[in-house]
PDB file of N, CA and C in Angstrom:
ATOM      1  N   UNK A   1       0.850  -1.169   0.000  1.00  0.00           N
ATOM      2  CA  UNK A   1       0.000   0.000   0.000  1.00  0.00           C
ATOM      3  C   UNK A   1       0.894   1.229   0.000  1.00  0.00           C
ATOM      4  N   UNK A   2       0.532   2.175  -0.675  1.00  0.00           N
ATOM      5  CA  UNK A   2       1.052   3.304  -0.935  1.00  0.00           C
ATOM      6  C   UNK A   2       0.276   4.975  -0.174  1.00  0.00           C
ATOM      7  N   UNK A   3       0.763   5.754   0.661  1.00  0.00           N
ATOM      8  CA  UNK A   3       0.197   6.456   1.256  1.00  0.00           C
ATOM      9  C   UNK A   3       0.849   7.858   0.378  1.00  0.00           C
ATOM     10  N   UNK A   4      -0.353   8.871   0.263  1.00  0.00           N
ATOM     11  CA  UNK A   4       0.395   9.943  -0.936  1.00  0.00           C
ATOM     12  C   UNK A   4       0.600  10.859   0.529  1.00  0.00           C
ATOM     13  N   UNK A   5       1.659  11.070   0.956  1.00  0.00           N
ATOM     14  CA  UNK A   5       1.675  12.118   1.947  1.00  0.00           C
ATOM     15  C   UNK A   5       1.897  13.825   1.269  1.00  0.00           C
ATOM     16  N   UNK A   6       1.061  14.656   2.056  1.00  0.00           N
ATOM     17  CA  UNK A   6       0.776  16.098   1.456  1.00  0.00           C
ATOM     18  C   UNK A   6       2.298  16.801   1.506  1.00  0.00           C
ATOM     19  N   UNK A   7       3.335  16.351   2.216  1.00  0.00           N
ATOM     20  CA  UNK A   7       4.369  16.857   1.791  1.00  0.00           C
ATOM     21  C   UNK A   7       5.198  16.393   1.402  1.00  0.00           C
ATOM     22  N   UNK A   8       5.614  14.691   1.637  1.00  0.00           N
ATOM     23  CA  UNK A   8       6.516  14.114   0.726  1.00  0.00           C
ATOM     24  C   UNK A   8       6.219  13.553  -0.513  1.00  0.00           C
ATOM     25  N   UNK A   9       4.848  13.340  -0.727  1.00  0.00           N
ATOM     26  CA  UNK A   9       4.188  12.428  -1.755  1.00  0.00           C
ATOM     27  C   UNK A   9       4.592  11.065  -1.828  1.00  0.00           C
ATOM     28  N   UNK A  10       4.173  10.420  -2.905  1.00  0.00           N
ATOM     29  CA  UNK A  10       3.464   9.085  -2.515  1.00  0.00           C
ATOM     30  C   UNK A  10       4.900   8.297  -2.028  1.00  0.00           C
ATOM     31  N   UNK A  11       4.948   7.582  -0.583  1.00  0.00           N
ATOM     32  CA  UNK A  11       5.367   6.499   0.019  1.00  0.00           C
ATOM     33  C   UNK A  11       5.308   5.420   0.275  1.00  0.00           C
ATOM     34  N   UNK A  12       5.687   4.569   0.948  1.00  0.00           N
ATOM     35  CA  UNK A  12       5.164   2.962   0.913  1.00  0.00           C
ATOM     36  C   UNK A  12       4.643   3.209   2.578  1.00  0.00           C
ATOM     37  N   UNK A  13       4.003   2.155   2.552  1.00  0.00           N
ATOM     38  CA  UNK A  13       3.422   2.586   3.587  1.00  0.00           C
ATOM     39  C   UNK A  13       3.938   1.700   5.242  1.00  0.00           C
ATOM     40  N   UNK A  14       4.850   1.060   4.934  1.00  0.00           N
ATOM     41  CA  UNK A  14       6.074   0.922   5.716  1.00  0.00           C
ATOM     42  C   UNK A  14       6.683   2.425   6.177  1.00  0.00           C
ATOM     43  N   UNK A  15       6.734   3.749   6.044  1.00  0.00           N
ATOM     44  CA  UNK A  15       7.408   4.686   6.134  1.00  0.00           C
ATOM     45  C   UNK A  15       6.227   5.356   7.610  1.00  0.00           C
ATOM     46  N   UNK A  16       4.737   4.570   8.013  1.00  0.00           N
ATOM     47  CA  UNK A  16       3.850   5.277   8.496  1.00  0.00           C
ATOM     48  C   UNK A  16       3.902   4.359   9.716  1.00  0.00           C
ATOM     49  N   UNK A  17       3.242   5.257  10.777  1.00  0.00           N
ATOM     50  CA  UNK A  17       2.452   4.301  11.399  1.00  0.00           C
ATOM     51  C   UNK A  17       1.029   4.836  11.345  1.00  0.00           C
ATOM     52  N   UNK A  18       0.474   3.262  12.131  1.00  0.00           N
ATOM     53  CA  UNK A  18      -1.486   3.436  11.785  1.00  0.00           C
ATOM     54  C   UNK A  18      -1.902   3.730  13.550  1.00  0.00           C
ATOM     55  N   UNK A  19      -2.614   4.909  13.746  1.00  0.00           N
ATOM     56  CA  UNK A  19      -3.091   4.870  14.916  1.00  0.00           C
ATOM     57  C   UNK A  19      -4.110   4.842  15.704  1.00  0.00           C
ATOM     58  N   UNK A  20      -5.209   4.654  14.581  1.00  0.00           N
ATOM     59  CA  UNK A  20      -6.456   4.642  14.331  1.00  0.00           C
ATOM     60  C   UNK A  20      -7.467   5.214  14.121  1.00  0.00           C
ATOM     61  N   UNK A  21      -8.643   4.734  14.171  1.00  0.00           N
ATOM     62  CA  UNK A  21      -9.639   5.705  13.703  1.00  0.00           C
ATOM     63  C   UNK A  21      -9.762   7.359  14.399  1.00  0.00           C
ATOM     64  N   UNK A  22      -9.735   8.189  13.303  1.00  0.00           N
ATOM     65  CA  UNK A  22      -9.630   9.817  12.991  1.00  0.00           C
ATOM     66  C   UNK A  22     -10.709   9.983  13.584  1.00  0.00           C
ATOM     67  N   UNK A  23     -11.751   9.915  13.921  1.00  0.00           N
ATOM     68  CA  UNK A  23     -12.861  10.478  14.562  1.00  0.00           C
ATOM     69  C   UNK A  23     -13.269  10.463  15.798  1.00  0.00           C
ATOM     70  N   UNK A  24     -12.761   9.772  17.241  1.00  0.00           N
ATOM     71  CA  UNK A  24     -13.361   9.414  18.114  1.00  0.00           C
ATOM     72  C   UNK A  24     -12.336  11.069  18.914  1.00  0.00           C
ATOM     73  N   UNK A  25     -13.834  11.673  19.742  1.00  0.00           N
ATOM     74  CA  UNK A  25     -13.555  12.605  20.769  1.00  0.00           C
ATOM     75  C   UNK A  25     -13.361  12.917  22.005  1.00  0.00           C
ATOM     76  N   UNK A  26     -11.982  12.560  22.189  1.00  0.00           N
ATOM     77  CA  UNK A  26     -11.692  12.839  23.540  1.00  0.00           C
ATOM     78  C   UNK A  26     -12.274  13.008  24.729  1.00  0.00           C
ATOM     79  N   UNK A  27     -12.992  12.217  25.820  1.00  0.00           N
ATOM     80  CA  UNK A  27     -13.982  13.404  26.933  1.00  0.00           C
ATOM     81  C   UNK A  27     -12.778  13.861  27.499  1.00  0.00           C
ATOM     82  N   UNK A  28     -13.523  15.499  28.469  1.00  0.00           N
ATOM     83  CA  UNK A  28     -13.079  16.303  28.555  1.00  0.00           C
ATOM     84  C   UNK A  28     -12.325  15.861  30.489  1.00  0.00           C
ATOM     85  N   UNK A  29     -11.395  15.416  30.114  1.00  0.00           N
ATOM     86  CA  UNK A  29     -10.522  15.397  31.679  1.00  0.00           C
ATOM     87  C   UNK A  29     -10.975  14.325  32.442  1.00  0.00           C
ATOM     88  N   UNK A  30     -10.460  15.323  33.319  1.00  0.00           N
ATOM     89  CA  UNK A  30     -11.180  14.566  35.055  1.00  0.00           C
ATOM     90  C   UNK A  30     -12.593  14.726  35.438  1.00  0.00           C
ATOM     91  N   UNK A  31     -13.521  15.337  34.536  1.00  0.00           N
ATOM     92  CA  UNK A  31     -14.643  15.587  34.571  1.00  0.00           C
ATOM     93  C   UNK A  31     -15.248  14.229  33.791  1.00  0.00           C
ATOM     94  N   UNK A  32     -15.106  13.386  33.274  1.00  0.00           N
ATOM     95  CA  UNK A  32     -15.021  12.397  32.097  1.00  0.00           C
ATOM     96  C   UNK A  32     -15.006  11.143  33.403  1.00  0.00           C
ATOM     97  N   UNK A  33     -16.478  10.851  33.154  1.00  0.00           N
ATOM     98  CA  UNK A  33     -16.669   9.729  33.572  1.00  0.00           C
ATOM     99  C   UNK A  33     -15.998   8.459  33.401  1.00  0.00           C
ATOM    100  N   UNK A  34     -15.690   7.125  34.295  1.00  0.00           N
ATOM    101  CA  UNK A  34     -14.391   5.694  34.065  1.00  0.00           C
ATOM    102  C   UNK A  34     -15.069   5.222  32.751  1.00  0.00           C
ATOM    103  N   UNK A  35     -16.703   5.119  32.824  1.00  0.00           N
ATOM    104  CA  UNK A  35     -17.370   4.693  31.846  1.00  0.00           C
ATOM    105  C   UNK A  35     -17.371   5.232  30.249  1.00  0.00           C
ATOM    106  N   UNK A  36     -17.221   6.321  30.641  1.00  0.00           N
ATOM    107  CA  UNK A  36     -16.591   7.307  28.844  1.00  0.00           C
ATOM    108  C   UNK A  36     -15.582   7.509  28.627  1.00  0.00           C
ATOM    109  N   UNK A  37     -14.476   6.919  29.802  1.00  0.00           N
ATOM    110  CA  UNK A  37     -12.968   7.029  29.026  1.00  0.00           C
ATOM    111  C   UNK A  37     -12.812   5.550  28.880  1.00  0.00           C
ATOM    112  N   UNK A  38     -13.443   4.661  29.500  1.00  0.00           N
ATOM    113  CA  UNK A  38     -13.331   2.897  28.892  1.00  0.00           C
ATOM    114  C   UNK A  38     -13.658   2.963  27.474  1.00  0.00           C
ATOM    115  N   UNK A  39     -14.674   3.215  26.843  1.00  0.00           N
ATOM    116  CA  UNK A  39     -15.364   3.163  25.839  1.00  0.00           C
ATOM    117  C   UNK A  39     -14.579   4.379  24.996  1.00  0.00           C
ATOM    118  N   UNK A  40     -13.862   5.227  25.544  1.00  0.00           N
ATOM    119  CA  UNK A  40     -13.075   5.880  24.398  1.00  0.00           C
ATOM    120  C   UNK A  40     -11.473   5.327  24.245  1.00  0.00           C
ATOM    121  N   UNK A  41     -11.179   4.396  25.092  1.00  0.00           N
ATOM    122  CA  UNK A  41     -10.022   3.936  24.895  1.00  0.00           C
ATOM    123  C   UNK A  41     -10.044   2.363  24.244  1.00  0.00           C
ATOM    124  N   UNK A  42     -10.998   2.125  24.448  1.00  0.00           N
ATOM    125  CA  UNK A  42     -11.543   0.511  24.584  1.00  0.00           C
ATOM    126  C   UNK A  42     -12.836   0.056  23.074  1.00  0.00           C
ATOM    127  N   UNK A  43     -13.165   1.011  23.194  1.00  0.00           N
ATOM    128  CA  UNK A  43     -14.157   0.092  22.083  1.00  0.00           C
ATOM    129  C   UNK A  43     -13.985   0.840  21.228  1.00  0.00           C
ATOM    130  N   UNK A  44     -13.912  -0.194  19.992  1.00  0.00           N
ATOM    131  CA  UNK A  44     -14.025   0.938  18.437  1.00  0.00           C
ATOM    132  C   UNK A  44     -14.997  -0.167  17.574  1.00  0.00           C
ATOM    133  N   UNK A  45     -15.413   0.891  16.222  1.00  0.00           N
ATOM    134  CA  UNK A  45     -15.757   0.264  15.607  1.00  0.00           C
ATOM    135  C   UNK A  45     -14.678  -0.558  14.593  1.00  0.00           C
ATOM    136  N   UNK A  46     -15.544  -1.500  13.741  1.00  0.00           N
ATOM    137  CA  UNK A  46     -14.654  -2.286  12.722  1.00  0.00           C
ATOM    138  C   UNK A  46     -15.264  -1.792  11.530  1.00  0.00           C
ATOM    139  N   UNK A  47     -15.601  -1.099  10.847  1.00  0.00           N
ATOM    140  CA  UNK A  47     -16.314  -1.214   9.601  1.00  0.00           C
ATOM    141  C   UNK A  47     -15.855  -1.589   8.865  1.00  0.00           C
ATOM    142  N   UNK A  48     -16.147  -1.682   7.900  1.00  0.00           N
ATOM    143  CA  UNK A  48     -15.795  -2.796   6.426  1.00  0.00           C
ATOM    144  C   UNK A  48     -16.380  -1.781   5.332  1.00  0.00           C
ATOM    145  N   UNK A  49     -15.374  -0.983   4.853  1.00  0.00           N
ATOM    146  CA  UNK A  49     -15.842   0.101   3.516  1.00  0.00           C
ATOM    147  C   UNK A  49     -14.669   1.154   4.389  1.00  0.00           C
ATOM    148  N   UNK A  50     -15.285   2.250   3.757  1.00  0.00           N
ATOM    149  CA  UNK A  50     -14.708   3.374   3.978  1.00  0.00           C
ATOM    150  C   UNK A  50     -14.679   4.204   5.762  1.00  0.00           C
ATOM    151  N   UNK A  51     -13.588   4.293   5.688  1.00  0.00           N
ATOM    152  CA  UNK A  51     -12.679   4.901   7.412  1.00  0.00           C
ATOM    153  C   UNK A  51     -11.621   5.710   7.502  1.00  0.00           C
ATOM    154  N   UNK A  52     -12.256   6.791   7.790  1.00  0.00           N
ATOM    155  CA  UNK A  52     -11.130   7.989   8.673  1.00  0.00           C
ATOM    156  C   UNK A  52     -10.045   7.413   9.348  1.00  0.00           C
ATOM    157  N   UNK A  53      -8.537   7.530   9.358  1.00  0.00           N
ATOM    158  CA  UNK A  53      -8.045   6.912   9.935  1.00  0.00           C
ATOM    159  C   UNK A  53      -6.556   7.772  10.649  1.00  0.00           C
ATOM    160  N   UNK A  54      -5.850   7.615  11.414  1.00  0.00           N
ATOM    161  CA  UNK A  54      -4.714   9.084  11.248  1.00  0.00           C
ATOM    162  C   UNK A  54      -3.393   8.055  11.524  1.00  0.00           C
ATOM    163  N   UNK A  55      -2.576   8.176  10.835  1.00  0.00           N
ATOM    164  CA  UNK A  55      -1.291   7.903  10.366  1.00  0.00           C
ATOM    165  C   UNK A  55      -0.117   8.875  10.739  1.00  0.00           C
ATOM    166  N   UNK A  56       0.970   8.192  10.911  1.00  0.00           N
ATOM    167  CA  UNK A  56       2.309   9.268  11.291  1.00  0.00           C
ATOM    168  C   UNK A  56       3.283   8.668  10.058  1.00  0.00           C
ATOM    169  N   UNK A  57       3.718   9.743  10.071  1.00  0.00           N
ATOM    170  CA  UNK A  57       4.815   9.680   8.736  1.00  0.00           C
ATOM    171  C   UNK A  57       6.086   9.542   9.806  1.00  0.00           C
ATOM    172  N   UNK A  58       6.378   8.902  10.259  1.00  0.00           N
ATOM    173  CA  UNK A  58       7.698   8.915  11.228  1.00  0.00           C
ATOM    174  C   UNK A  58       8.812   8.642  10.427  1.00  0.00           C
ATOM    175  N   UNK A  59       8.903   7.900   9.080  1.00  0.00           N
ATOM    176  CA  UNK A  59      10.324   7.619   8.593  1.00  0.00           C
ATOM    177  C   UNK A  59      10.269   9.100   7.522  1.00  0.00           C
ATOM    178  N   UNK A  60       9.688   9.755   7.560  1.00  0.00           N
ATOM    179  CA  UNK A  60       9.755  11.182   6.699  1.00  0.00           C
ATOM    180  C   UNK A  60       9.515  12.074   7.333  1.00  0.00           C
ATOM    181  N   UNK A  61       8.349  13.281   6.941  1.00  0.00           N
ATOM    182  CA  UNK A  61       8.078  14.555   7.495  1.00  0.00           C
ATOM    183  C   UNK A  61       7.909  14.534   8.927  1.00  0.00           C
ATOM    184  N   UNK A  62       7.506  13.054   9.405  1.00  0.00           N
ATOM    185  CA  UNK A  62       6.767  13.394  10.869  1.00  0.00           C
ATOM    186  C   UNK A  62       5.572  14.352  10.952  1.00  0.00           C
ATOM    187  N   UNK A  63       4.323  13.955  10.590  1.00  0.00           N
ATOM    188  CA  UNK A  63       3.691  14.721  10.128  1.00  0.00           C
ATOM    189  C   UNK A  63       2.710  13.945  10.672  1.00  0.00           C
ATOM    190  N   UNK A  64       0.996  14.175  11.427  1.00  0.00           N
ATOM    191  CA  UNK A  64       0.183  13.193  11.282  1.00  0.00           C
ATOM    192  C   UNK A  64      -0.914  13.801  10.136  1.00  0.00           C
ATOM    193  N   UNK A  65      -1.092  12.384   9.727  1.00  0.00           N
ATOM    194  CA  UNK A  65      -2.032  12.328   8.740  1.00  0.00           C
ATOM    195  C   UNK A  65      -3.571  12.240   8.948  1.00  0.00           C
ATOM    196  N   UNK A  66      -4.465  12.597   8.259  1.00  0.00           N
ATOM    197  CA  UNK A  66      -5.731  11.980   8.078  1.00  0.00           C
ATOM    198  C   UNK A  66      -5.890  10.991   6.702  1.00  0.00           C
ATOM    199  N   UNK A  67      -6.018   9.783   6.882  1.00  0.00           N
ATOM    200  CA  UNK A  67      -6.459   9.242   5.720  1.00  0.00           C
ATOM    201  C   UNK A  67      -7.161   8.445   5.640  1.00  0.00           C
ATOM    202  N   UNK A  68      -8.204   8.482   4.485  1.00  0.00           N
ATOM    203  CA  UNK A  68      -9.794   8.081   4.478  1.00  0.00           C
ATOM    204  C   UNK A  68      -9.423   6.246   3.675  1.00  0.00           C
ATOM    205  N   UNK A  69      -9.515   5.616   3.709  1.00  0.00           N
ATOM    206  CA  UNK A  69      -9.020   4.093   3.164  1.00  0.00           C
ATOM    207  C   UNK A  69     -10.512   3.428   3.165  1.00  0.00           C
ATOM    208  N   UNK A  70     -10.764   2.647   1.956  1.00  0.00           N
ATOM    209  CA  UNK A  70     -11.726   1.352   1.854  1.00  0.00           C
ATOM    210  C   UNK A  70     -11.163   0.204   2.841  1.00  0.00           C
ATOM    211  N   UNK A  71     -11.679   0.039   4.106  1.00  0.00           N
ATOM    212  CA  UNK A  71     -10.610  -1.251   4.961  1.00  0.00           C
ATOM    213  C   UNK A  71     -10.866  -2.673   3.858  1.00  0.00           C
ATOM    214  N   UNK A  72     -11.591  -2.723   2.775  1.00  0.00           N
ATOM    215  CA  UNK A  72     -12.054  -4.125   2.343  1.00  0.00           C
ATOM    216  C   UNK A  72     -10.665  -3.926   1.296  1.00  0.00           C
ATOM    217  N   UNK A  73     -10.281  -2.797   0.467  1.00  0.00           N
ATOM    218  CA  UNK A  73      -9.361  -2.763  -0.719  1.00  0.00           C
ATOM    219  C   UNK A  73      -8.362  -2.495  -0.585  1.00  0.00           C
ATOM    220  N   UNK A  74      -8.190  -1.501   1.020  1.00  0.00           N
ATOM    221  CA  UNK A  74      -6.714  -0.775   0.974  1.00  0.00           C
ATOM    222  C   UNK A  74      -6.941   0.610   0.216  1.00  0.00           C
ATOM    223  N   UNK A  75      -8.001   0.942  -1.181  1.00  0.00           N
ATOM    224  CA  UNK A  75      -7.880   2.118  -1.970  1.00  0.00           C
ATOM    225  C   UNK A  75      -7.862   3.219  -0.700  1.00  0.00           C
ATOM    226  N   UNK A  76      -7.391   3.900  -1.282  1.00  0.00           N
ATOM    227  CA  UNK A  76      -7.074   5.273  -0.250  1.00  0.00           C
ATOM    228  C   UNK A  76      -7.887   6.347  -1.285  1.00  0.00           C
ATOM    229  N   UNK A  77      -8.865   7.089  -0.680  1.00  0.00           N
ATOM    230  CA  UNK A  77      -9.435   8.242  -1.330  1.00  0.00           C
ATOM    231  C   UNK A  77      -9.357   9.467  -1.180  1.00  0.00           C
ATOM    232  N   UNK A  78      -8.467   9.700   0.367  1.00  0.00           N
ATOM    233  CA  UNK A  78      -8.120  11.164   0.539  1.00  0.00           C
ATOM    234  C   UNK A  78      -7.238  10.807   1.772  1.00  0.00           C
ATOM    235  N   UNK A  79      -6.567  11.640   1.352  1.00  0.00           N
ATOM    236  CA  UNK A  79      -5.148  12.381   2.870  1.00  0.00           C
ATOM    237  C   UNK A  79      -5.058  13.294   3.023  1.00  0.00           C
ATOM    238  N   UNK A  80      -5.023  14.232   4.152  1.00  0.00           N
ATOM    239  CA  UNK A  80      -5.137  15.111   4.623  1.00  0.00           C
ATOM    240  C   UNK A  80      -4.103  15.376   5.659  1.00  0.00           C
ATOM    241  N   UNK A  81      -3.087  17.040   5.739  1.00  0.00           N
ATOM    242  CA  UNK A  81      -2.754  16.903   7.036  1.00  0.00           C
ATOM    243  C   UNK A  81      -3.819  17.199   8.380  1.00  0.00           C
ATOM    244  N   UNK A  82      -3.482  16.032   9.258  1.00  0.00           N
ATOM    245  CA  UNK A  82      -4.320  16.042  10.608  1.00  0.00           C
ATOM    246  C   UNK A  82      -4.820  17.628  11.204  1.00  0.00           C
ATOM    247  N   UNK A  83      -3.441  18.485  11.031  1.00  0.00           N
ATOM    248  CA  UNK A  83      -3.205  19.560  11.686  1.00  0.00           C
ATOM    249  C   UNK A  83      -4.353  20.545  10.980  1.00  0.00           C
ATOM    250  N   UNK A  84      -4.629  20.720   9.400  1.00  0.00           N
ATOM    251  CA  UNK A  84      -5.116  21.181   9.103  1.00  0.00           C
ATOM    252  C   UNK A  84      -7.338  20.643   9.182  1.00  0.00           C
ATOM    253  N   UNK A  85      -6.942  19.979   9.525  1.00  0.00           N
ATOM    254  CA  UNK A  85      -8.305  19.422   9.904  1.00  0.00           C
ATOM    255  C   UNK A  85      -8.633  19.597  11.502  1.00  0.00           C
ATOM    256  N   UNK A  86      -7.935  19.737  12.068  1.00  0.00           N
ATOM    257  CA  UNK A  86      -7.931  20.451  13.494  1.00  0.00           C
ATOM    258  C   UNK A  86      -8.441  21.429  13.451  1.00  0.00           C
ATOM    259  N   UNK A  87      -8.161  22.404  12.385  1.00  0.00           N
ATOM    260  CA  UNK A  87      -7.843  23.921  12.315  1.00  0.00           C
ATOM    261  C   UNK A  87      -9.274  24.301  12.103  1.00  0.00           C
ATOM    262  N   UNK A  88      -9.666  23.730  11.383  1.00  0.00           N
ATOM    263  CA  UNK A  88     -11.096  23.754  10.154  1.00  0.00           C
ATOM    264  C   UNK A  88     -12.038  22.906  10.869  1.00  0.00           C
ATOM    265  N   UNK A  89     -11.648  22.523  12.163  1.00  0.00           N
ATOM    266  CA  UNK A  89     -13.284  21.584  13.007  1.00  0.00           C
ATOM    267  C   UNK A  89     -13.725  22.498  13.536  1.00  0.00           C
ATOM    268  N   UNK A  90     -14.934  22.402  13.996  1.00  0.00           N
ATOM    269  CA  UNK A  90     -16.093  23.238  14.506  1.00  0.00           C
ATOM    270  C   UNK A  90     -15.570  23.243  16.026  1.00  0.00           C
ATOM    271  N   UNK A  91     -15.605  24.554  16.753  1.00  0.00           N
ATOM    272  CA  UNK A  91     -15.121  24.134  18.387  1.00  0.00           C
ATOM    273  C   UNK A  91     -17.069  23.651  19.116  1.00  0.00           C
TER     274      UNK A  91
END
């Protein structure tokens, strides 16, 4: 599998690591119930199709990624830097 990173372009994907799914939100501290930080550390989904996912470029830019992947094909349909998707979320 080949990952197109936004600043080195396309790599193997030996050069990344996978850290998982891009979407799950943090609760907020010590205010954050045992029961909503189990379930945010502990359960994920598996889907089968298309998944947000965030990646580190550690053997290059060091950079984290967002990248959207079919889990059934491997096709990759978008990468994104992480940072800039931070920037651009709704507070």
């Amino acid at each position: 599998m080949r990952i197109t990173c936004p600043h080195c372009g396309a790599r193997d994907a030996q050069e990344f690591s996978y850290l998982g799914a891009a979407d799950p939100q943090r609760p907020d501290g010590m205010a954050a119930t045992e029961a909503a930080m189990t379930e945010y550390v502990y359960l994920r989904d598996n889907p089968a199709g298309s998944h947000r996912e965030l990646w580190y470029h550690g053997a290059g830019c060091h950079a984290w990624l967002v990248v959207t992947r079919d889990t059934r094909t491997h096709a990759i349909a978008s990468v994104e830097a992480a940072r800039a998707r931070k920037a651009g979320a709704a507070a």
